[in-house]
C-alpha atoms as a PDB file:
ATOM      1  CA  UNK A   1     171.822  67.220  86.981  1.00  0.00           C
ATOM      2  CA  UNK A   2     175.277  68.470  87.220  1.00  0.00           C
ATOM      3  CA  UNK A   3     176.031  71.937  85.183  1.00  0.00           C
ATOM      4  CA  UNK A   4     178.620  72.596  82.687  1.00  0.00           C
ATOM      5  CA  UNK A   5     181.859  74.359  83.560  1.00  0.00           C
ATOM      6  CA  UNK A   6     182.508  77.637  82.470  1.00  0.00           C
ATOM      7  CA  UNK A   7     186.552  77.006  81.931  1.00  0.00           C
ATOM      8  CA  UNK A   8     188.634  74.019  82.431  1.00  0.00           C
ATOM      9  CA  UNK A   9     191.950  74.995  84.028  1.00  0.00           C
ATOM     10  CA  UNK A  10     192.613  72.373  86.011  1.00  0.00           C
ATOM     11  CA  UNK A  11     195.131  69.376  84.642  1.00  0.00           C
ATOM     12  CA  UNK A  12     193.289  66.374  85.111  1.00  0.00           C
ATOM     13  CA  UNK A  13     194.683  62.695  84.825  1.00  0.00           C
ATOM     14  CA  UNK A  14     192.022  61.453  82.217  1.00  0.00           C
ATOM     15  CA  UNK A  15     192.334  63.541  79.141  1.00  0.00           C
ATOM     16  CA  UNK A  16     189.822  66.672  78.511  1.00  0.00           C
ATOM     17  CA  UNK A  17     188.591  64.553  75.709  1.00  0.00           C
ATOM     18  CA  UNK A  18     187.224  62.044  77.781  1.00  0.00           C
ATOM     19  CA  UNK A  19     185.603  64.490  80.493  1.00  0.00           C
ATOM     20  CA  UNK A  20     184.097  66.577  77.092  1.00  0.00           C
ATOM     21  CA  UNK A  21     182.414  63.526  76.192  1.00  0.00           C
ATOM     22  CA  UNK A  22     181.389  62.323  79.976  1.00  0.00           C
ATOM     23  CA  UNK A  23     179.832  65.878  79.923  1.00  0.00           C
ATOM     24  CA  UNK A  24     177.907  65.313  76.723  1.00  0.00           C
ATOM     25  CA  UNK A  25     176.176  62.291  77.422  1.00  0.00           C
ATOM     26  CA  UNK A  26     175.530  63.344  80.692  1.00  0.00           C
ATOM     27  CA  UNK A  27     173.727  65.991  79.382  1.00  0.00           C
ATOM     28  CA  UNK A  28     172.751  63.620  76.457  1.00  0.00           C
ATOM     29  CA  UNK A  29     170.623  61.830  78.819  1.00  0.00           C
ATOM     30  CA  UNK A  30     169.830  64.058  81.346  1.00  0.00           C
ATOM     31  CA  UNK A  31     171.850  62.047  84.237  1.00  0.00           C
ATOM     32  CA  UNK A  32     174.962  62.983  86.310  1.00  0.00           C
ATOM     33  CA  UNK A  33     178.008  61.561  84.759  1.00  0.00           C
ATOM     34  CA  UNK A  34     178.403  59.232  87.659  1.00  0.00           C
ATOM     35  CA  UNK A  35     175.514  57.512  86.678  1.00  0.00           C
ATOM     36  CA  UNK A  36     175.929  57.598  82.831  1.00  0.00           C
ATOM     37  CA  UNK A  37     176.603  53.955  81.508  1.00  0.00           C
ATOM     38  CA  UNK A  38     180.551  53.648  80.224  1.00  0.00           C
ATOM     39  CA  UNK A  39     178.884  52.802  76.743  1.00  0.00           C
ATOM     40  CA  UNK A  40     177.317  55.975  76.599  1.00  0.00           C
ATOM     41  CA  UNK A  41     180.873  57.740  77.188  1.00  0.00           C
ATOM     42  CA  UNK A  42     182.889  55.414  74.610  1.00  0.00           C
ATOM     43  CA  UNK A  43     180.169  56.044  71.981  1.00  0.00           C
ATOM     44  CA  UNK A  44     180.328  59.974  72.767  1.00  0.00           C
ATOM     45  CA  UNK A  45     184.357  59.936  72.622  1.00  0.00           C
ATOM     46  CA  UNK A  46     183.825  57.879  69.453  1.00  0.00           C
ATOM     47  CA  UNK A  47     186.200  54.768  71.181  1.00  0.00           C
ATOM     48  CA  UNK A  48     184.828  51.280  71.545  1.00  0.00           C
ATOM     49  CA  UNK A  49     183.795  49.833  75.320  1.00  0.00           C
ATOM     50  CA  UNK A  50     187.047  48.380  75.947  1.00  0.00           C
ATOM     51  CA  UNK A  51     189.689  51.454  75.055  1.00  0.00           C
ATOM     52  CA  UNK A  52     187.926  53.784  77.005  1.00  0.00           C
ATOM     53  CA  UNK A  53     188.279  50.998  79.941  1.00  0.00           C
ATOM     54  CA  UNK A  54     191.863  51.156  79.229  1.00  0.00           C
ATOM     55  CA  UNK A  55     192.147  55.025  79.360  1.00  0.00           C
ATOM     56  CA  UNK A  56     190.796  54.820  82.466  1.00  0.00           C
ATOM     57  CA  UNK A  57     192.650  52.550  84.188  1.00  0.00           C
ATOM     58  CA  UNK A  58     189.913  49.936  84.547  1.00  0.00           C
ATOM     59  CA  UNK A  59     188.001  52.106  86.991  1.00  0.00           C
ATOM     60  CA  UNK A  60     185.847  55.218  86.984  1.00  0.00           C
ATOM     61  CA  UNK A  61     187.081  57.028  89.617  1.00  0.00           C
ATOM     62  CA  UNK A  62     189.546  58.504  87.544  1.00  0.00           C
ATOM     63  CA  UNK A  63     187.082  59.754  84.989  1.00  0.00           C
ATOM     64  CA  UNK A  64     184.959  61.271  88.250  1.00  0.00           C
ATOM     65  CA  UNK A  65     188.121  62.470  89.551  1.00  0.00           C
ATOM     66  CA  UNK A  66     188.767  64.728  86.661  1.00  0.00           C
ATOM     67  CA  UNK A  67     185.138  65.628  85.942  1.00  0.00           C
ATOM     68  CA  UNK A  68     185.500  67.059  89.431  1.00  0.00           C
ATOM     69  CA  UNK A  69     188.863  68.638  88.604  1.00  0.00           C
ATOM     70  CA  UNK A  70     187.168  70.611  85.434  1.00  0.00           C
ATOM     71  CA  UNK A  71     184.758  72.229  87.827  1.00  0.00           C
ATOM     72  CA  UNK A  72     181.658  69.708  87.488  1.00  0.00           C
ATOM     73  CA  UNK A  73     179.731  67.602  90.093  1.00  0.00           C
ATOM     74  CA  UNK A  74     179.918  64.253  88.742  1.00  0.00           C
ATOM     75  CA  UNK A  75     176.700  63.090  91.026  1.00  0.00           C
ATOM     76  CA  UNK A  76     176.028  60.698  93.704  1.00  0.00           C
ATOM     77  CA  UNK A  77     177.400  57.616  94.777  1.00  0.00           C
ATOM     78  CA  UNK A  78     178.927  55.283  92.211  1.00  0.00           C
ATOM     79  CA  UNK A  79     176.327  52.108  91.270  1.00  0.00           C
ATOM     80  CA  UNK A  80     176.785  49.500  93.379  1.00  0.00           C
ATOM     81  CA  UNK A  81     178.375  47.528  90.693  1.00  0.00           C
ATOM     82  CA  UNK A  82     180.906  49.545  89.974  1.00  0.00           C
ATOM     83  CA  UNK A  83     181.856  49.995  93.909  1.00  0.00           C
ATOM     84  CA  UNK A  84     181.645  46.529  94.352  1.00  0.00           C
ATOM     85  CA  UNK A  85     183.824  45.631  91.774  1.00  0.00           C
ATOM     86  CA  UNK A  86     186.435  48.990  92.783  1.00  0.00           C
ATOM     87  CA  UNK A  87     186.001  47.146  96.334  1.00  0.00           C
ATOM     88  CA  UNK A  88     186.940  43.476  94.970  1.00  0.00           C
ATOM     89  CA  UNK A  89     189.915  44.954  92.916  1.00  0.00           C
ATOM     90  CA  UNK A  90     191.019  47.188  95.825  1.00  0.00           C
ATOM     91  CA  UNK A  91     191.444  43.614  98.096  1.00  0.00           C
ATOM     92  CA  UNK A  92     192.979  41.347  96.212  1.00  0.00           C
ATOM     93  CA  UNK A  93     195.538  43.852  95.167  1.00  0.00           C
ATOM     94  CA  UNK A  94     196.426  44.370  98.511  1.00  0.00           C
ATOM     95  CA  UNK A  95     195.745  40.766 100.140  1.00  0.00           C
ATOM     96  CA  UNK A  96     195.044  38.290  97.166  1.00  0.00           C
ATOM     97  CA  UNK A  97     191.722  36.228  95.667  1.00  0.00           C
ATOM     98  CA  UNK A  98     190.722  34.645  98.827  1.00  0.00           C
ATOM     99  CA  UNK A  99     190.396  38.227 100.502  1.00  0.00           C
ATOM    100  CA  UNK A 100     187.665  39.159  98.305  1.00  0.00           C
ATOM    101  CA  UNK A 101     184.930  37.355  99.926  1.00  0.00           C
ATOM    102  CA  UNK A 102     181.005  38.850  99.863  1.00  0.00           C
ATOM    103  CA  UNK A 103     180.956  39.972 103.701  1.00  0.00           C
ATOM    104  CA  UNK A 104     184.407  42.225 102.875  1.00  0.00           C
ATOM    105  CA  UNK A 105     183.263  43.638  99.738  1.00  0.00           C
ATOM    106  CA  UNK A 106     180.200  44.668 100.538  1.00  0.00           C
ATOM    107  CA  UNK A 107     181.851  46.293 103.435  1.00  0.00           C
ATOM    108  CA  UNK A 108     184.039  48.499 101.679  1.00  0.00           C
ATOM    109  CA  UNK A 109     181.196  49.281  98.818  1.00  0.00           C
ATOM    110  CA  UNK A 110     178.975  50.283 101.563  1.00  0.00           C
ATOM    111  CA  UNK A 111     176.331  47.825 100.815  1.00  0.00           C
ATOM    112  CA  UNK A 112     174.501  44.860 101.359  1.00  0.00           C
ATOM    113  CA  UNK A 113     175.523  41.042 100.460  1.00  0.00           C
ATOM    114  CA  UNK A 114     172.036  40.680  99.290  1.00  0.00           C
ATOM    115  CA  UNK A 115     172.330  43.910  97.472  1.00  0.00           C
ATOM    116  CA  UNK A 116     175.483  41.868  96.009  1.00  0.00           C
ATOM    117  CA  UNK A 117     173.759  38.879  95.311  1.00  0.00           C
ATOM    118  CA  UNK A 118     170.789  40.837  93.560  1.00  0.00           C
ATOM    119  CA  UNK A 119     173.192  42.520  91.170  1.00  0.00           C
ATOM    120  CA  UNK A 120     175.868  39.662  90.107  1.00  0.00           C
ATOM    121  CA  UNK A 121     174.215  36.529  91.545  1.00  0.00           C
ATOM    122  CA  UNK A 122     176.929  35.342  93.381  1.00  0.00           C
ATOM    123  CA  UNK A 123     180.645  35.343  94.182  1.00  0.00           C
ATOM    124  CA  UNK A 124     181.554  33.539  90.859  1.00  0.00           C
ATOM    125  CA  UNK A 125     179.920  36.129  88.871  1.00  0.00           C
ATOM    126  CA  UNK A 126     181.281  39.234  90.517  1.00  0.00           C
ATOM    127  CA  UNK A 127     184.780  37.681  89.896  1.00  0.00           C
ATOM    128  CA  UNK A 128     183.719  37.361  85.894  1.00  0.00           C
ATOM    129  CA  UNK A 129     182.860  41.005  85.644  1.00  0.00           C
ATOM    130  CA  UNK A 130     186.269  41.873  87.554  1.00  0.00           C
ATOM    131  CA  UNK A 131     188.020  39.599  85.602  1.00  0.00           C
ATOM    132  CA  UNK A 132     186.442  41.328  82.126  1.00  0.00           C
ATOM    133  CA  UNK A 133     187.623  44.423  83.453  1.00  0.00           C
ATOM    134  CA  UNK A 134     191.213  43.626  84.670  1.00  0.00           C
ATOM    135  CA  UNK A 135     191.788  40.875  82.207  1.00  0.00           C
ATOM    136  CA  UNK A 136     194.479  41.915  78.894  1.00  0.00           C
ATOM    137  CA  UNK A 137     191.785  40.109  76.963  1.00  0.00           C
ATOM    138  CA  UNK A 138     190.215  43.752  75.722  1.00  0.00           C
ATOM    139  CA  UNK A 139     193.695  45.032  75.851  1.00  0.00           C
ATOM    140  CA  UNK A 140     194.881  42.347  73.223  1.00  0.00           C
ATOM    141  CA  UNK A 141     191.147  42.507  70.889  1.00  0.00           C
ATOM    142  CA  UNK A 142     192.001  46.168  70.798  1.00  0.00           C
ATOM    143  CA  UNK A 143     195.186  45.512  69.742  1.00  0.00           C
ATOM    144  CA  UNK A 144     194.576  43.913  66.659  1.00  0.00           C
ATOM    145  CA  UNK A 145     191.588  46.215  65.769  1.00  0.00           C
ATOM    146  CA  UNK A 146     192.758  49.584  66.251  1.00  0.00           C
ATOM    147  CA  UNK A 147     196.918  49.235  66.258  1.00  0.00           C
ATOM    148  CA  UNK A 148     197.263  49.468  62.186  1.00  0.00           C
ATOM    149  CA  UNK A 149     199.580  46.552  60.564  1.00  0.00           C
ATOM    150  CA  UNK A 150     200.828  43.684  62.122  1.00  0.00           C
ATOM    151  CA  UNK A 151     202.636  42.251  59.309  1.00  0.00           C
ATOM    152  CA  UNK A 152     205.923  42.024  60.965  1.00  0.00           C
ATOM    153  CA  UNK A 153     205.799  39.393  63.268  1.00  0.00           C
ATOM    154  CA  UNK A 154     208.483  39.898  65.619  1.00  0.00           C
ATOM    155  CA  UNK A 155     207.277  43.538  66.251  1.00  0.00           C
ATOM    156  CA  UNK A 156     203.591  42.256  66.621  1.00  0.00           C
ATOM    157  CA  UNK A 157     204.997  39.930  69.276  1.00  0.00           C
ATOM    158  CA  UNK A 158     206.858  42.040  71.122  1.00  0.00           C
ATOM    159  CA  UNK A 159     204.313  44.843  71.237  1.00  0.00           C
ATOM    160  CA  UNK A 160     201.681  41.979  72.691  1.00  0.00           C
ATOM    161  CA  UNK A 161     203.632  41.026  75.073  1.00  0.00           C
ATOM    162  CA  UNK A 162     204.604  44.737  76.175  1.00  0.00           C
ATOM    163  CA  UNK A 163     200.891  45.200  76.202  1.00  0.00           C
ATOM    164  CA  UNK A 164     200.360  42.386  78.190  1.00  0.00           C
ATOM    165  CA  UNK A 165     203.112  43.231  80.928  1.00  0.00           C
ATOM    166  CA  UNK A 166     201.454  46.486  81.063  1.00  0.00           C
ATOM    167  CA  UNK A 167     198.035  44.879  82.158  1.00  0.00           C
ATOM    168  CA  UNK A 168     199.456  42.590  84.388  1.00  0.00           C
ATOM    169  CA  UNK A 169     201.680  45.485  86.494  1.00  0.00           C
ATOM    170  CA  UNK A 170     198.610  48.067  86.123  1.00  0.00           C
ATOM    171  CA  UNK A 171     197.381  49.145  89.753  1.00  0.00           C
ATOM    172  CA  UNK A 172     195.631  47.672  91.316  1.00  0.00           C
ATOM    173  CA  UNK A 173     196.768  44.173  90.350  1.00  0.00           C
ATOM    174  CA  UNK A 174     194.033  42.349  90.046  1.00  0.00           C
ATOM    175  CA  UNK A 175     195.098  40.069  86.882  1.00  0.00           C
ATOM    176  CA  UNK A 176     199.118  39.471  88.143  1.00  0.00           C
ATOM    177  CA  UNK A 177     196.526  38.115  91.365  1.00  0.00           C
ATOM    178  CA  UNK A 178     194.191  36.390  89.437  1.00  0.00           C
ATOM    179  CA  UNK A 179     197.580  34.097  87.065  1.00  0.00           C
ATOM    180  CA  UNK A 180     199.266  33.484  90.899  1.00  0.00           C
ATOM    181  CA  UNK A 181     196.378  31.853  92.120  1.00  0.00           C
ATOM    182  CA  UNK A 182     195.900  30.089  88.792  1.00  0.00           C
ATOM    183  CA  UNK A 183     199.159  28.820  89.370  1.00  0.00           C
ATOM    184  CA  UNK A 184     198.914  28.544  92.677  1.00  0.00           C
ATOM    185  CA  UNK A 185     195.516  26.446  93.087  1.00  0.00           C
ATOM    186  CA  UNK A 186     194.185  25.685  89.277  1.00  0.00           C
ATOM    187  CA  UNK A 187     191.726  23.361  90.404  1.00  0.00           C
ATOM    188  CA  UNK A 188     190.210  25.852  92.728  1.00  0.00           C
ATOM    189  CA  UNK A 189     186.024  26.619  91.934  1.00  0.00           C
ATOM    190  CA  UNK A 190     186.462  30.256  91.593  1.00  0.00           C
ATOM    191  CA  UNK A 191     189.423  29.492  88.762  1.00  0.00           C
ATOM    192  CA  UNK A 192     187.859  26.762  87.319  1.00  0.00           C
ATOM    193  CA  UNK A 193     185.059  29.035  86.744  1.00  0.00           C
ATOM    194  CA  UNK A 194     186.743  31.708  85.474  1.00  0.00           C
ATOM    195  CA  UNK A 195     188.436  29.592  82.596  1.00  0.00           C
ATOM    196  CA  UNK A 196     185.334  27.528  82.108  1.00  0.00           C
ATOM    197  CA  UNK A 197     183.416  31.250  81.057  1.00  0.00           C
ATOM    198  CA  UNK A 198     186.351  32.726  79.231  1.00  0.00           C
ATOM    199  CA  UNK A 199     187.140  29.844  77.292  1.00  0.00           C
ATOM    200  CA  UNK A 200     183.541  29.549  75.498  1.00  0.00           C
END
């Protein structure tokens, strides 16, 4: 297991906050905080599931990145979910939803399309998780938990749809991908099945 830092003098891009609390549960549960569950960090930083998502940008590496920065190991190799899902995000950003096929993301996660298969169960279901992770749906529950009063409407509205813009603009762009092919091909399986989940 990793060891705690002696001082943290380094600026980091995730706040100290967040690496304190990676740091407790890693030691918590007596695993390196690359391979403590993002659950287990929200509950230590006192956040819910989703924000902490947010903070980070929708992927870990910042977290590790800053970990690193305050003088800690983070550990070993990322799960193979959460590489997989880095790697699906990291294609269609750069070349759009039919890029992210099984052969060329388990290429860049450096693993296996039956390890693939074994942990999502197929294409549909990989895109679901990446989806829950890109999509302003958490953005937007948040919102109306945590954000105080919403009383006045056209404040509400115009800080939703700010919040909203935001998702769909965040690097990489894996929800601005996901609405253009929406648009582009609605009746395609991999859309139809991503409405048919999130509309339930």
């Amino acid at each position: 297991m990793a060891t705690q830092p002696t001082s943290s003098t380094a600026e980091s891009a995730v706040g100290d906050d967040l690496v304190q609390a990676a740091l407790r549960a890693s030691r918590a549960l007596g695993k390196d905080v690359a391979d403590v569950p993002v659950i287990a960090i929200a509950r230590e930083a006192g956040v819910s599931r989703s924000t902490l998502i947010r903070r980070l940008g929708g992927t870990r590496a910042a977290l590790d990145a800053s970990v690193r920065a305050a003088g800690v190991d983070p550990g070993g190799q990322a799960p193979v979910r959460t590489r997989a899902l880095d790697a699906a995000a990291a294609l269609i950003d750069a070349s759009g939803l039919a890029a992210a096929t099984l052969e060329a993301i388990a290429i860049q996660a450096q693993c296996s399309v039956n390890t693939l298969y074994t942990t999502f169960g197929g294409r549909d279901e990989l895109l679901r998780a990446l989806f829950e992770r890109h999509s302003p749906l958490l953005a937007i529950e948040d919102f109306f938990q945590n954000d105080g009063d919403h009383d006045d409407l056209p404040t509400t509205v115009r800080a939703l749809y700010r919040l909203i813009t935001d998702t769909l603009t965040r690097e990489p762009r894996v929800a601005a991908a996901l609405l253009a092919e929406a648009l582009a091909r609605p009746h395609s399986p991999a859309i139809q099945n991503l409405l048919g989940r999130n509309a339930r």
